[in-house]
PDB file of N, CA and C in Angstrom:
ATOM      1  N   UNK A   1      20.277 -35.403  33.098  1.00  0.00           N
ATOM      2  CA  UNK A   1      20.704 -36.799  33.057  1.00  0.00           C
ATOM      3  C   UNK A   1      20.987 -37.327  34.460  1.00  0.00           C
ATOM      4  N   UNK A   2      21.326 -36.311  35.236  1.00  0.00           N
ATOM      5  CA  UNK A   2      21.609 -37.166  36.471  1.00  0.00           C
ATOM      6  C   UNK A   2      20.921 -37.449  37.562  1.00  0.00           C
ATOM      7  N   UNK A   3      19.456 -37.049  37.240  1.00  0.00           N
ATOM      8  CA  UNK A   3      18.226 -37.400  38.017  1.00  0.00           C
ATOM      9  C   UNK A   3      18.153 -38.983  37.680  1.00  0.00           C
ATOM     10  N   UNK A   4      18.650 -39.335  36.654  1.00  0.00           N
ATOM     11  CA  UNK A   4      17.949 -41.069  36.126  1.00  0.00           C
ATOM     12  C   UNK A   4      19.713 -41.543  36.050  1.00  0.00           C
ATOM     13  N   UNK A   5      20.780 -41.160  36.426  1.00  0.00           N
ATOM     14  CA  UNK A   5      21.753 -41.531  36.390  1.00  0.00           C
ATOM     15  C   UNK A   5      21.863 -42.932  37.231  1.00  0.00           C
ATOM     16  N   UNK A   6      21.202 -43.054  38.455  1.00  0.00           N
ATOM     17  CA  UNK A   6      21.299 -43.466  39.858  1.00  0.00           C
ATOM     18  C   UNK A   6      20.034 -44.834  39.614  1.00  0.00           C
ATOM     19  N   UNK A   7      19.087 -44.696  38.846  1.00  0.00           N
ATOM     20  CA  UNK A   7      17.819 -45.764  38.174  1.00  0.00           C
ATOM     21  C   UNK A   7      18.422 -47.006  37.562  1.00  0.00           C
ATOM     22  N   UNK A   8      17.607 -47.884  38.298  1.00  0.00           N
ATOM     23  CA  UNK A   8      17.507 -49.368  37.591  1.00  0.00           C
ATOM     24  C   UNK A   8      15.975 -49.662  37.340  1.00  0.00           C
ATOM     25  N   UNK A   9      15.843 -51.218  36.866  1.00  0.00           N
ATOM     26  CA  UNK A   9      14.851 -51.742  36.987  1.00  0.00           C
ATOM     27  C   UNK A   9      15.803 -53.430  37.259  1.00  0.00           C
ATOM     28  N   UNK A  10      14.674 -54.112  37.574  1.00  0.00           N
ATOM     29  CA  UNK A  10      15.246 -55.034  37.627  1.00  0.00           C
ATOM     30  C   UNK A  10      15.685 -56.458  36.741  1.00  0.00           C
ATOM     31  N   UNK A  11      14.993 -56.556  35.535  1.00  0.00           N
ATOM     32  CA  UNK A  11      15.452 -56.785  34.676  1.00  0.00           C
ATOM     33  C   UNK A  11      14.008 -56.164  33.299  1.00  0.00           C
ATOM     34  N   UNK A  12      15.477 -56.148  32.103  1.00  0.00           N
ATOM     35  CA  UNK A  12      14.595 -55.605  30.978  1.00  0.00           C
ATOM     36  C   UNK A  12      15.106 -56.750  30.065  1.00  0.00           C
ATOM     37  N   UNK A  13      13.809 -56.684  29.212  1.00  0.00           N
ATOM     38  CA  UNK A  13      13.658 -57.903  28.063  1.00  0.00           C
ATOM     39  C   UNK A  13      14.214 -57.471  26.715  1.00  0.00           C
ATOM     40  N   UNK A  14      14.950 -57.609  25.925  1.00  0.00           N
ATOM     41  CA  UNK A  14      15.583 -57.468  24.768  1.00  0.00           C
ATOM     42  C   UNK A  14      15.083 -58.257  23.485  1.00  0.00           C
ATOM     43  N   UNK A  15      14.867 -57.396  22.454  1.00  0.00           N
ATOM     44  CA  UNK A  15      14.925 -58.229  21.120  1.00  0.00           C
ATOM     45  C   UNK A  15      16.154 -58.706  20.956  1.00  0.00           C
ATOM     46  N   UNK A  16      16.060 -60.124  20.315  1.00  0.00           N
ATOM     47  CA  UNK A  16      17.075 -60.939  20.512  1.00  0.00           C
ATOM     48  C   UNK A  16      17.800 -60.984  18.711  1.00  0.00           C
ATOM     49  N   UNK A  17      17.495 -60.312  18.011  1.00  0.00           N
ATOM     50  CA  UNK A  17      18.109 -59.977  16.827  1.00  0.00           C
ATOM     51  C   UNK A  17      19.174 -58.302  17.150  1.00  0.00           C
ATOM     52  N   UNK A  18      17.766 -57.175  17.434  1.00  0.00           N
ATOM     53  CA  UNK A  18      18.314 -56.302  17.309  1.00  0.00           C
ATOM     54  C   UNK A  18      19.115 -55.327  19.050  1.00  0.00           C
ATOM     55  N   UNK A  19      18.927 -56.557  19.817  1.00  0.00           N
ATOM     56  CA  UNK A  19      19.010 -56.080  21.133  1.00  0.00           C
ATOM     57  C   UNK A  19      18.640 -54.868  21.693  1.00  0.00           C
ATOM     58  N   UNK A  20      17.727 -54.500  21.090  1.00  0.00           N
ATOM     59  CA  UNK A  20      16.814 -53.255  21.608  1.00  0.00           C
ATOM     60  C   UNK A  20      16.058 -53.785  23.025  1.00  0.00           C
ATOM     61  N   UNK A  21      15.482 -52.833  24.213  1.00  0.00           N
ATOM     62  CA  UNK A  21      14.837 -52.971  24.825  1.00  0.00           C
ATOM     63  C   UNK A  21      13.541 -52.673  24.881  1.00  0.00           C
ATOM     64  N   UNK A  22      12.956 -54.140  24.976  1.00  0.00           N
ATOM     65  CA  UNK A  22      11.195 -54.126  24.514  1.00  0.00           C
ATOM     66  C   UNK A  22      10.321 -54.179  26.104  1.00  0.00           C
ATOM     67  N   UNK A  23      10.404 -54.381  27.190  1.00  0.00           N
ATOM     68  CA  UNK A  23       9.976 -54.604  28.225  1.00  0.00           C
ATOM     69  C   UNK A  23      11.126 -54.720  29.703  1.00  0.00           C
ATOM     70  N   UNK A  24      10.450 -53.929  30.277  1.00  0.00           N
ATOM     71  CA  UNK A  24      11.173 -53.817  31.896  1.00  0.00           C
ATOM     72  C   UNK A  24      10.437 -54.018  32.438  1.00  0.00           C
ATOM     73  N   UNK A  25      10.837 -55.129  33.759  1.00  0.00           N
ATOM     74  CA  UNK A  25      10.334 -55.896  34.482  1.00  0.00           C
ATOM     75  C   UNK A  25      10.765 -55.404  36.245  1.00  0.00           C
ATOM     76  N   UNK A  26       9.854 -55.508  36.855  1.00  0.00           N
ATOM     77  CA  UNK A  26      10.389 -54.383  38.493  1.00  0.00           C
ATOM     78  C   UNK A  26      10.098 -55.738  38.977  1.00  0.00           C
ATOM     79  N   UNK A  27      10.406 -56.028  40.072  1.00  0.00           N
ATOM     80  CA  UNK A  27       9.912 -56.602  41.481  1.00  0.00           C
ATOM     81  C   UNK A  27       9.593 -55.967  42.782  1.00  0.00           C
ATOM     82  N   UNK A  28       8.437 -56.088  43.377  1.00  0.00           N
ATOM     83  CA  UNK A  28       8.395 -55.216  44.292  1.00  0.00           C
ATOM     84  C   UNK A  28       8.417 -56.141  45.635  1.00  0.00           C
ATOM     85  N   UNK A  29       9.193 -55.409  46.447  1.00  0.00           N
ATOM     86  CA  UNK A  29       9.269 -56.429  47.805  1.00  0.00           C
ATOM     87  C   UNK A  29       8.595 -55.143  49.141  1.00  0.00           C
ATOM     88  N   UNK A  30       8.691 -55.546  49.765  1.00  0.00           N
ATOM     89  CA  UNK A  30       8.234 -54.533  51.154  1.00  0.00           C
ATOM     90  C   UNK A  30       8.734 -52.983  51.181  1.00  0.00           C
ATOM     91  N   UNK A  31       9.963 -52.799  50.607  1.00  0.00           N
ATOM     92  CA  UNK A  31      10.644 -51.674  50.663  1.00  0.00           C
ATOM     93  C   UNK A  31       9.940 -50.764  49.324  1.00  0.00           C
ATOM     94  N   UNK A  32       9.133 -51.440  48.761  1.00  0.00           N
ATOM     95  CA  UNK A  32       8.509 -50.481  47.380  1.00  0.00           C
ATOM     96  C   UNK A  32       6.877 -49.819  48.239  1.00  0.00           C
ATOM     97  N   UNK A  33       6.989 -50.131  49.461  1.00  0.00           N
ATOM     98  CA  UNK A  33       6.041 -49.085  50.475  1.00  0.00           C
ATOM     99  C   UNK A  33       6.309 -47.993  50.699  1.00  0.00           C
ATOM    100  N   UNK A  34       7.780 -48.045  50.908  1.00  0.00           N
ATOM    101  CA  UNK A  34       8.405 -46.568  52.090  1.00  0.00           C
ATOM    102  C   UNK A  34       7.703 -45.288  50.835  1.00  0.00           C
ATOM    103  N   UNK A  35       7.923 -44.571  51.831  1.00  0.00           N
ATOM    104  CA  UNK A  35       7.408 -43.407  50.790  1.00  0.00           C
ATOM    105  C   UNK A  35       8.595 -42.988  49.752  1.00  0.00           C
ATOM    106  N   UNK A  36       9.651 -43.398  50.116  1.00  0.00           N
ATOM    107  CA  UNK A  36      11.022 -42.763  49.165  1.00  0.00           C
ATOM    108  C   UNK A  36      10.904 -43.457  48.418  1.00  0.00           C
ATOM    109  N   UNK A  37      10.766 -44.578  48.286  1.00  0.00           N
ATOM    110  CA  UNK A  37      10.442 -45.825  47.472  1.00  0.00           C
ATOM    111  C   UNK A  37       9.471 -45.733  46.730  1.00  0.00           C
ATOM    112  N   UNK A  38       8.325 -45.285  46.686  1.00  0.00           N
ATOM    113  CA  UNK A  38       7.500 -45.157  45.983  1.00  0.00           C
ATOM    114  C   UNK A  38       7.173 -43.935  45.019  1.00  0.00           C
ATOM    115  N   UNK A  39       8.536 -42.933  45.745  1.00  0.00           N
ATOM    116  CA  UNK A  39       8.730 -41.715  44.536  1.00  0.00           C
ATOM    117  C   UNK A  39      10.056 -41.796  43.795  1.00  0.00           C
ATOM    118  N   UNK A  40      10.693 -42.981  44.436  1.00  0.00           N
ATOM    119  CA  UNK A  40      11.666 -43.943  43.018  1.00  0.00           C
ATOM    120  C   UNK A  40      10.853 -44.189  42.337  1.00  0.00           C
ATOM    121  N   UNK A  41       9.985 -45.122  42.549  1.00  0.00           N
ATOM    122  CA  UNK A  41       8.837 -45.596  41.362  1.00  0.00           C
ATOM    123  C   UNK A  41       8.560 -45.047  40.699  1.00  0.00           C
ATOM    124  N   UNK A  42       7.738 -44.144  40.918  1.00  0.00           N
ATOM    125  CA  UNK A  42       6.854 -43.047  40.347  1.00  0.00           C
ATOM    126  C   UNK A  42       7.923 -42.990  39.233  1.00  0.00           C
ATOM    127  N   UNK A  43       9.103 -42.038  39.732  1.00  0.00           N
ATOM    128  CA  UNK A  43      10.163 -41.517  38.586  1.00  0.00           C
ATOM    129  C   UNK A  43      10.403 -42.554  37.602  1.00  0.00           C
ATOM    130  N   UNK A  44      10.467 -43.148  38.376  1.00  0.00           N
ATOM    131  CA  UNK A  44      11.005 -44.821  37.042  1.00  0.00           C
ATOM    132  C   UNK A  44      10.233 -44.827  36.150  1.00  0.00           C
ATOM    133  N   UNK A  45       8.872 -44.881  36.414  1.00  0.00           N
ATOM    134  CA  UNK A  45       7.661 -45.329  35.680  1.00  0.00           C
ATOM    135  C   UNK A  45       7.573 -44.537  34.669  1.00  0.00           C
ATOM    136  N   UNK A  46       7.769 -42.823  34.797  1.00  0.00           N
ATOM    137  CA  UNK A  46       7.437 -41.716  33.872  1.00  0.00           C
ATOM    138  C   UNK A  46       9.056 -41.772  33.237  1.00  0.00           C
ATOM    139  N   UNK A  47      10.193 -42.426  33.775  1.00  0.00           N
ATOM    140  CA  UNK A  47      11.108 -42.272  32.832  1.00  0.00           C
ATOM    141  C   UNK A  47      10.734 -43.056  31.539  1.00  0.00           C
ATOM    142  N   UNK A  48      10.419 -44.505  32.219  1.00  0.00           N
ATOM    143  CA  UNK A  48      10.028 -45.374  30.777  1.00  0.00           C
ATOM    144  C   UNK A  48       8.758 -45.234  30.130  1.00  0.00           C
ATOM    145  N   UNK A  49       8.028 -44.493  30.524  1.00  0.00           N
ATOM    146  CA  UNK A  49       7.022 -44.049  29.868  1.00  0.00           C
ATOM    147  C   UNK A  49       7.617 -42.865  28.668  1.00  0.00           C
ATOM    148  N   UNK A  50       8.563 -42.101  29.124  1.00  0.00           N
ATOM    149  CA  UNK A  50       9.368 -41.325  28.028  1.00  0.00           C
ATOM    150  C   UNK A  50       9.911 -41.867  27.015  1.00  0.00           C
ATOM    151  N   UNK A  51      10.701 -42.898  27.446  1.00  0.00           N
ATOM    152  CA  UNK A  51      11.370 -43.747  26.665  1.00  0.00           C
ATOM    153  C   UNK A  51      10.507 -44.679  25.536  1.00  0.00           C
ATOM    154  N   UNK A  52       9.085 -44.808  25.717  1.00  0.00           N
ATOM    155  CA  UNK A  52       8.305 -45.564  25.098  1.00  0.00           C
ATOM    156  C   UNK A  52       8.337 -47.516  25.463  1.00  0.00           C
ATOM    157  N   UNK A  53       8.855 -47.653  27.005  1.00  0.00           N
ATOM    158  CA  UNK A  53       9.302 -48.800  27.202  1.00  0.00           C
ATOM    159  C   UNK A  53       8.296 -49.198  27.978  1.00  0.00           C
ATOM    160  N   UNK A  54       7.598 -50.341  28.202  1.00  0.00           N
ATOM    161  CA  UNK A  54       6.320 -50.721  29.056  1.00  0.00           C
ATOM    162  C   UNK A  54       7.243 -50.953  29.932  1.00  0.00           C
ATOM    163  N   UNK A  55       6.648 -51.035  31.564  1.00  0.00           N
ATOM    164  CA  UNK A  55       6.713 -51.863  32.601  1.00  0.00           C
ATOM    165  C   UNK A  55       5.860 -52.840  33.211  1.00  0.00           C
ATOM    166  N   UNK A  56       6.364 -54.032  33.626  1.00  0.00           N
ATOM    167  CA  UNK A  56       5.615 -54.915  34.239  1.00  0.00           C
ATOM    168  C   UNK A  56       6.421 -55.243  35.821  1.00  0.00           C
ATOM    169  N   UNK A  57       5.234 -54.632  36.738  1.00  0.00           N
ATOM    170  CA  UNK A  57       5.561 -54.461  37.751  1.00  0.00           C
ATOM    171  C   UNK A  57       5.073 -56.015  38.480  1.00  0.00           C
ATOM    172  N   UNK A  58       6.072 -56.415  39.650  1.00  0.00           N
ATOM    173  CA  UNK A  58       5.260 -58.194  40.225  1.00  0.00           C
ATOM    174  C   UNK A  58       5.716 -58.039  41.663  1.00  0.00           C
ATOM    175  N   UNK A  59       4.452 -58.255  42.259  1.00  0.00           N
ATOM    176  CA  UNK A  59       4.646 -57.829  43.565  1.00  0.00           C
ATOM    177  C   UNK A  59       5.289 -59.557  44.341  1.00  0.00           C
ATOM    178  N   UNK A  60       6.508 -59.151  44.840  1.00  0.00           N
ATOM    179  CA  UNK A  60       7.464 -60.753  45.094  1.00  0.00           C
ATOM    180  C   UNK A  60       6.244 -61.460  45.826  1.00  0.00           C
ATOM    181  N   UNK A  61       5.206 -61.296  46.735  1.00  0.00           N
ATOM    182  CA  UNK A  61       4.205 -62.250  47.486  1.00  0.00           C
ATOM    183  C   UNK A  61       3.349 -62.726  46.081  1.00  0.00           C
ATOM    184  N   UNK A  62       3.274 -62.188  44.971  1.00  0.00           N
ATOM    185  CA  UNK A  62       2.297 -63.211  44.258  1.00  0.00           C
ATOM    186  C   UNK A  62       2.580 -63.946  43.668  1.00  0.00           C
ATOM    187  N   UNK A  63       1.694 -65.097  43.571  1.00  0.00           N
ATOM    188  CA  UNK A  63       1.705 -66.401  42.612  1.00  0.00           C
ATOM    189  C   UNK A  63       1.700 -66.866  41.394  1.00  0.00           C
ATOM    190  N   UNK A  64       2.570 -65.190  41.067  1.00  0.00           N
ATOM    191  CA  UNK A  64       2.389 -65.725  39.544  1.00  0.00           C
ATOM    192  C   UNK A  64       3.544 -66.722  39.418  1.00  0.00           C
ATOM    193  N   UNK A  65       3.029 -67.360  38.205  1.00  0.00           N
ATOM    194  CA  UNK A  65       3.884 -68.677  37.061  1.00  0.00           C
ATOM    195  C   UNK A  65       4.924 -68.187  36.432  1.00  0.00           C
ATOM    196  N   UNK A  66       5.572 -68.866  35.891  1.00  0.00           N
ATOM    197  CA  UNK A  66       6.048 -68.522  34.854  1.00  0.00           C
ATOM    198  C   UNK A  66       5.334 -68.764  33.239  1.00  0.00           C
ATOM    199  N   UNK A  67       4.312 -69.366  33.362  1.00  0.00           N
ATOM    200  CA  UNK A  67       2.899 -69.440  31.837  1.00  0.00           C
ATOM    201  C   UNK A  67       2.370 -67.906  32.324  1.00  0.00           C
ATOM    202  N   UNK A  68       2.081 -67.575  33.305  1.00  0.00           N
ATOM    203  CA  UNK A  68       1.271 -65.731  33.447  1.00  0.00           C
ATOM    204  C   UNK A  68       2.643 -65.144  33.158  1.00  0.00           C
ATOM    205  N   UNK A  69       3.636 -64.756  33.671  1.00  0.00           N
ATOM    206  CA  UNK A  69       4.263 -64.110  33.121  1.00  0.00           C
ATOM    207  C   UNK A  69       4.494 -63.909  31.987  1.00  0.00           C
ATOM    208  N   UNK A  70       4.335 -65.265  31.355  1.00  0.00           N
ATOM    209  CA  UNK A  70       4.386 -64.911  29.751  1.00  0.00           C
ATOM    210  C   UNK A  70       3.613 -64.697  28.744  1.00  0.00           C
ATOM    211  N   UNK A  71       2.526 -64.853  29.267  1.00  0.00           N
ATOM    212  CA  UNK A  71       1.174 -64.360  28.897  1.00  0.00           C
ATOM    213  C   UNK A  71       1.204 -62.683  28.580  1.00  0.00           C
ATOM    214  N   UNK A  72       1.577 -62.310  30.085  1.00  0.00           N
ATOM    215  CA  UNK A  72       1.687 -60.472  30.195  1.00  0.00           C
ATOM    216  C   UNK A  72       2.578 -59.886  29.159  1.00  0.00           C
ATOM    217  N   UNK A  73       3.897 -60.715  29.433  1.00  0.00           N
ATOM    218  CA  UNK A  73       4.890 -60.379  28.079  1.00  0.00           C
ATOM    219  C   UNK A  73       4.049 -60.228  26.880  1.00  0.00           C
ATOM    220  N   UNK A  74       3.669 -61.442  26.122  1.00  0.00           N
ATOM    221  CA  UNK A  74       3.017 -61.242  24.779  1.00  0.00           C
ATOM    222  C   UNK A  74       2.073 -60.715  24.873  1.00  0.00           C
ATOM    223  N   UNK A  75       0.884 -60.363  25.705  1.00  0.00           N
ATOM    224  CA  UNK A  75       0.302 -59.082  25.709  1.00  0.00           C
ATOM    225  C   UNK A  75       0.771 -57.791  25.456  1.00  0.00           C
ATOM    226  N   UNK A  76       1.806 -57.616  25.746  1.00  0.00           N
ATOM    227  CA  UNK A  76       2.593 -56.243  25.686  1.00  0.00           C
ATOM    228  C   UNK A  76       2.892 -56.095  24.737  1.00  0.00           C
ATOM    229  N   UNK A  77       3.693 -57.420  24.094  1.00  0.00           N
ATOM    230  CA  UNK A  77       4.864 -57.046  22.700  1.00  0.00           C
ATOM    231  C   UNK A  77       3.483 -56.965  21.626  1.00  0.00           C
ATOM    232  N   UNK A  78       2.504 -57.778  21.910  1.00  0.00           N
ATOM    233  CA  UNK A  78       1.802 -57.118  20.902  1.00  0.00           C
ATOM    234  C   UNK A  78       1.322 -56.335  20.444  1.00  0.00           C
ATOM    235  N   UNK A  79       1.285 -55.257  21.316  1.00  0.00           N
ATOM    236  CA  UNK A  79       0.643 -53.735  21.188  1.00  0.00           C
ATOM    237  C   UNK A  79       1.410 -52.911  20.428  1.00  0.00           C
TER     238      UNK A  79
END
């Protein structure tokens, strides 16, 4: 437990009946280069991959909307 004790993401999406978590959302800024940083990632990624939780990773320089973002969302929840 205390390898993932110290883990975030930056925000996760909730069913809004049963407040379960349906989607985690990262932001990546310059510091998701360093190499330590990118074997945070890694770990993150295979934690919620355990967990059965998607991630949607957004790199802070792109242009996404807020209509694409929500596009990706309901892509996801529908699977």
């Amino acid at each position: 437990f205390r390898h993932i004790d110290e883990k975030s993401v930056d925000f996760v999406l909730c069913d809004k009946i049963s407040l379960s978590p349906q989607i985690a959302i990262e932001l990546d800024d310059q510091s998701h280069e360093r190499a330590d940083r990118k074997k945070r990632d890694e770990e993150v990624k295979r934690i919620l991959e355990m967990a059965g939780l998607p991630l949607i990773r957004i790199d802070n320089n792109s242009r996404l909307g807020p209509a694409e973002l929500a596009q990706k969302i309901k892509e996801i929840l529908k699977k």
